[in-house]
N, C-alpha and C. Protein backbone atom coordinates (compact mmCIF):
# COMPACT_ATOMS: atom_id res chain seq x y z
N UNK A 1 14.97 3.59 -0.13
CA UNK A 1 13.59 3.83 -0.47
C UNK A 1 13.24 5.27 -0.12
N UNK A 2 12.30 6.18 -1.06
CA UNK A 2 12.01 7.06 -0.85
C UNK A 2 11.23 6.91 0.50
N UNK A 3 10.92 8.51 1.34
CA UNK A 3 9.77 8.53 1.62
C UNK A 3 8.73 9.29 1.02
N UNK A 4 7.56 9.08 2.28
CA UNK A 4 6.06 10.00 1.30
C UNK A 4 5.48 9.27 0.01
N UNK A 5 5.96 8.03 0.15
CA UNK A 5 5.53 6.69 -0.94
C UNK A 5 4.48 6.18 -0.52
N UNK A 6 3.34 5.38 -1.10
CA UNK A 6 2.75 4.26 -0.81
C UNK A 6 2.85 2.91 -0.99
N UNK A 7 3.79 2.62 -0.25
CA UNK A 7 4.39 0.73 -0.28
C UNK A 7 3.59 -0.16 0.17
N UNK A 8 2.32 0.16 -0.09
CA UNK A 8 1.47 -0.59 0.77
C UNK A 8 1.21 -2.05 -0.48
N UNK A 9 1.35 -2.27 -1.82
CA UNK A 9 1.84 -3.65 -2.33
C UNK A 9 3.18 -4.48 -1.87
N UNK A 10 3.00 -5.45 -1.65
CA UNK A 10 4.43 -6.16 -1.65
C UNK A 10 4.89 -6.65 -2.73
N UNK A 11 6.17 -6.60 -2.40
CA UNK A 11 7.17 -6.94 -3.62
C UNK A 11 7.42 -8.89 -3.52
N UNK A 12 7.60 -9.33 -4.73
CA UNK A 12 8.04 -10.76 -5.08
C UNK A 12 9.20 -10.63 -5.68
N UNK A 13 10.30 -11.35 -4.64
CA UNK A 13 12.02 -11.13 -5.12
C UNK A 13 12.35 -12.81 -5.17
N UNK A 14 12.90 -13.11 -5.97
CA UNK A 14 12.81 -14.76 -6.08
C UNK A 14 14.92 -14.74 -5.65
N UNK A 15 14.89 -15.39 -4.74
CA UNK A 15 16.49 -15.70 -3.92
C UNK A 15 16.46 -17.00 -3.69
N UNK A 16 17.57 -17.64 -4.50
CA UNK A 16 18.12 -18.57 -4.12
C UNK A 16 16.89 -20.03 -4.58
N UNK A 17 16.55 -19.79 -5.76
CA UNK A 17 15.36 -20.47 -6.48
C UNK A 17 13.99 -20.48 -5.72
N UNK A 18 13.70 -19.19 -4.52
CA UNK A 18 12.80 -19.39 -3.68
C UNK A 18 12.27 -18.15 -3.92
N UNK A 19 10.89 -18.03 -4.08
CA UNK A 19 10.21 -16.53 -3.84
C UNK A 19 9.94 -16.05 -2.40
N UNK A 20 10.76 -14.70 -2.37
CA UNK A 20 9.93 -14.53 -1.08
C UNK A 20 9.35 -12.95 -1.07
N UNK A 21 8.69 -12.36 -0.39
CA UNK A 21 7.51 -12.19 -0.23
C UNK A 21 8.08 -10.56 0.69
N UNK A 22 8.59 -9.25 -0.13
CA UNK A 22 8.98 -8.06 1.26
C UNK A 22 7.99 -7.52 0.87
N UNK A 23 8.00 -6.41 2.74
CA UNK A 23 6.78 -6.06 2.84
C UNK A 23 7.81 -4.67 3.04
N UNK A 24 7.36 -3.33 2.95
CA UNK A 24 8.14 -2.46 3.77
C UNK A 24 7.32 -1.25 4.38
N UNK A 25 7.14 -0.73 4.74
CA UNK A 25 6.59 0.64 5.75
C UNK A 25 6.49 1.67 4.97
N UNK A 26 5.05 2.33 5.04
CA UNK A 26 4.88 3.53 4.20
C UNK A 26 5.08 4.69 5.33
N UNK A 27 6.38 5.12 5.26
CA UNK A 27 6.59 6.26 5.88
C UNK A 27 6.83 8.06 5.30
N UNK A 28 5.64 8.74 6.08
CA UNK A 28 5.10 9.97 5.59
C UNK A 28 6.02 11.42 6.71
N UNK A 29 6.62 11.98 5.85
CA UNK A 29 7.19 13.29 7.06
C UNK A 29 7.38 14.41 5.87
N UNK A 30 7.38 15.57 6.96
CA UNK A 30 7.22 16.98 6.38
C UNK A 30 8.40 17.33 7.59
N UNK A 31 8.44 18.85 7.32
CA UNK A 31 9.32 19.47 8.28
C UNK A 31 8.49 20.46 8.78
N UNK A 32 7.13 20.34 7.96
CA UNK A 32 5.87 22.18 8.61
C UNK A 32 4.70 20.59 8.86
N UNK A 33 3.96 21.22 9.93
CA UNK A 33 2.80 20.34 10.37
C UNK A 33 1.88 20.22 9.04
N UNK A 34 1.39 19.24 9.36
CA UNK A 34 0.14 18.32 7.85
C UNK A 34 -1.03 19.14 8.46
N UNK A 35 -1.61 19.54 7.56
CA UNK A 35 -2.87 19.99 7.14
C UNK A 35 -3.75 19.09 7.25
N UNK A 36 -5.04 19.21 7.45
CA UNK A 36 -5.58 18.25 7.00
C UNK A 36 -6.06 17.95 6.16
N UNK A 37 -6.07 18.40 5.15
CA UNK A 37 -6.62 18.09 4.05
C UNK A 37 -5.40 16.80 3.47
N UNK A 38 -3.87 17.72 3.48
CA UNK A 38 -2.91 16.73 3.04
C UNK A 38 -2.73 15.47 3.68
N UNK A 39 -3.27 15.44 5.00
CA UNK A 39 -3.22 14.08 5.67
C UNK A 39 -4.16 13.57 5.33
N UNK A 40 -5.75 13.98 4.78
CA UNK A 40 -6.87 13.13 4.27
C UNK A 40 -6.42 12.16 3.10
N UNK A 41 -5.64 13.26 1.98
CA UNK A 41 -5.24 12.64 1.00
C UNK A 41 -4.46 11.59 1.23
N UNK A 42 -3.25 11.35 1.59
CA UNK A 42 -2.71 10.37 1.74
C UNK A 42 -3.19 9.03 2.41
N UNK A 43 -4.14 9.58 3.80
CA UNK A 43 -4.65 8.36 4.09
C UNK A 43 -5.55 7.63 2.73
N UNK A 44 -6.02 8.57 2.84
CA UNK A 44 -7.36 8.10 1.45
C UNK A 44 -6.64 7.44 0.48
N UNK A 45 -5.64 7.48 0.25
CA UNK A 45 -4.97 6.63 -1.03
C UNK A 45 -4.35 5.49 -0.17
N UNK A 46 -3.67 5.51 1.09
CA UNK A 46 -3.64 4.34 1.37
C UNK A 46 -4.27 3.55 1.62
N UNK A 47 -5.36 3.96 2.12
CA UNK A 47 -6.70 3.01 2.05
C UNK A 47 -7.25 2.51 1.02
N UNK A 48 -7.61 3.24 -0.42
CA UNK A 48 -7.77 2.40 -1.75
C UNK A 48 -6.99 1.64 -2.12
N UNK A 49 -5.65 1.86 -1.78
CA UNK A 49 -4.88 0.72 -2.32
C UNK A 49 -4.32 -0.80 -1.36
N UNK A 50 -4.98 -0.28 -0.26
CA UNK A 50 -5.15 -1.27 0.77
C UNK A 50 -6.45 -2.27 0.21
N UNK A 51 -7.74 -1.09 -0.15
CA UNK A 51 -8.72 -2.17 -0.21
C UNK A 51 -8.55 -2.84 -1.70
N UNK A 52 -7.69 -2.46 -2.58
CA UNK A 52 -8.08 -2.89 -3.77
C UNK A 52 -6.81 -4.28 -3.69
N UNK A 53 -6.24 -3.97 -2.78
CA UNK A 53 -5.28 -5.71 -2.65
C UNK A 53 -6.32 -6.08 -2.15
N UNK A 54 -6.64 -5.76 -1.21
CA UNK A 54 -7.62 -6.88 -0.60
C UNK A 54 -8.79 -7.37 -1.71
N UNK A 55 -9.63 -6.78 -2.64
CA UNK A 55 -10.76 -7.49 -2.97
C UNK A 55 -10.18 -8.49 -4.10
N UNK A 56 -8.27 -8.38 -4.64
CA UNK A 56 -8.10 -9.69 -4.80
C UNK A 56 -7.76 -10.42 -4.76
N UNK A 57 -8.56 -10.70 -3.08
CA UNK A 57 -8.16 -11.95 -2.43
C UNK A 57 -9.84 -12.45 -2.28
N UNK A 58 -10.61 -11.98 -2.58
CA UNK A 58 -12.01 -12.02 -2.65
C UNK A 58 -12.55 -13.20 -2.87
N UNK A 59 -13.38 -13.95 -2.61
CA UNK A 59 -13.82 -15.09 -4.05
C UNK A 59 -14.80 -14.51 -4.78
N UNK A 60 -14.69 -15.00 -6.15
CA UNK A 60 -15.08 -14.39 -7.18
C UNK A 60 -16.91 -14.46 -7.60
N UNK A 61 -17.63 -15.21 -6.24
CA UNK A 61 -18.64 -14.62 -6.35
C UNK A 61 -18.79 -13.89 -5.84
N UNK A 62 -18.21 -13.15 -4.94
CA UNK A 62 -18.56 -12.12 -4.23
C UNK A 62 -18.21 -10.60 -5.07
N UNK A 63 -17.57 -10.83 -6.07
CA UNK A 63 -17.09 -9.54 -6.42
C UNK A 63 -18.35 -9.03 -7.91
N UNK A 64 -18.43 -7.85 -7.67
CA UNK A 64 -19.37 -7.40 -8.87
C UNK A 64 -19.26 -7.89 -10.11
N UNK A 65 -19.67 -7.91 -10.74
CA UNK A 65 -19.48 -7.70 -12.30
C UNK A 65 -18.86 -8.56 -12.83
């Protein structure tokens, strides 16, 4: 697996007529110190894509529209 990815979805691998369920680590490295701006960014995207698994797990009155 690369790094500097956002693996923050899990994967569905079906083994042995069974689904199961990997999770793996979003790991971020440079070799010159992060900026902050470049560390905003990345958090900031792991966080949208954190919250956007999460709202669907929502119940569906709760979600807009």
């Amino acid at each position: 697996m690369e790094i500097n990815q956002n693996y923050c979805r899990n994967r569905l691998v079906e083994l042995d007529g069974n689904m199961q369920m990997l999770q793996a680590a979003s790991l971020y490295f440079q070799s010159d110190p992060w900026s902050a701006d470049k560390m905003w960014q990345v958090l900031w995207n792991v966080a949208e894509t954190s919250l956007e698994i999460l709202s669907g797990s929502l119940p569906e009155e709760w979600k807009d529209g």
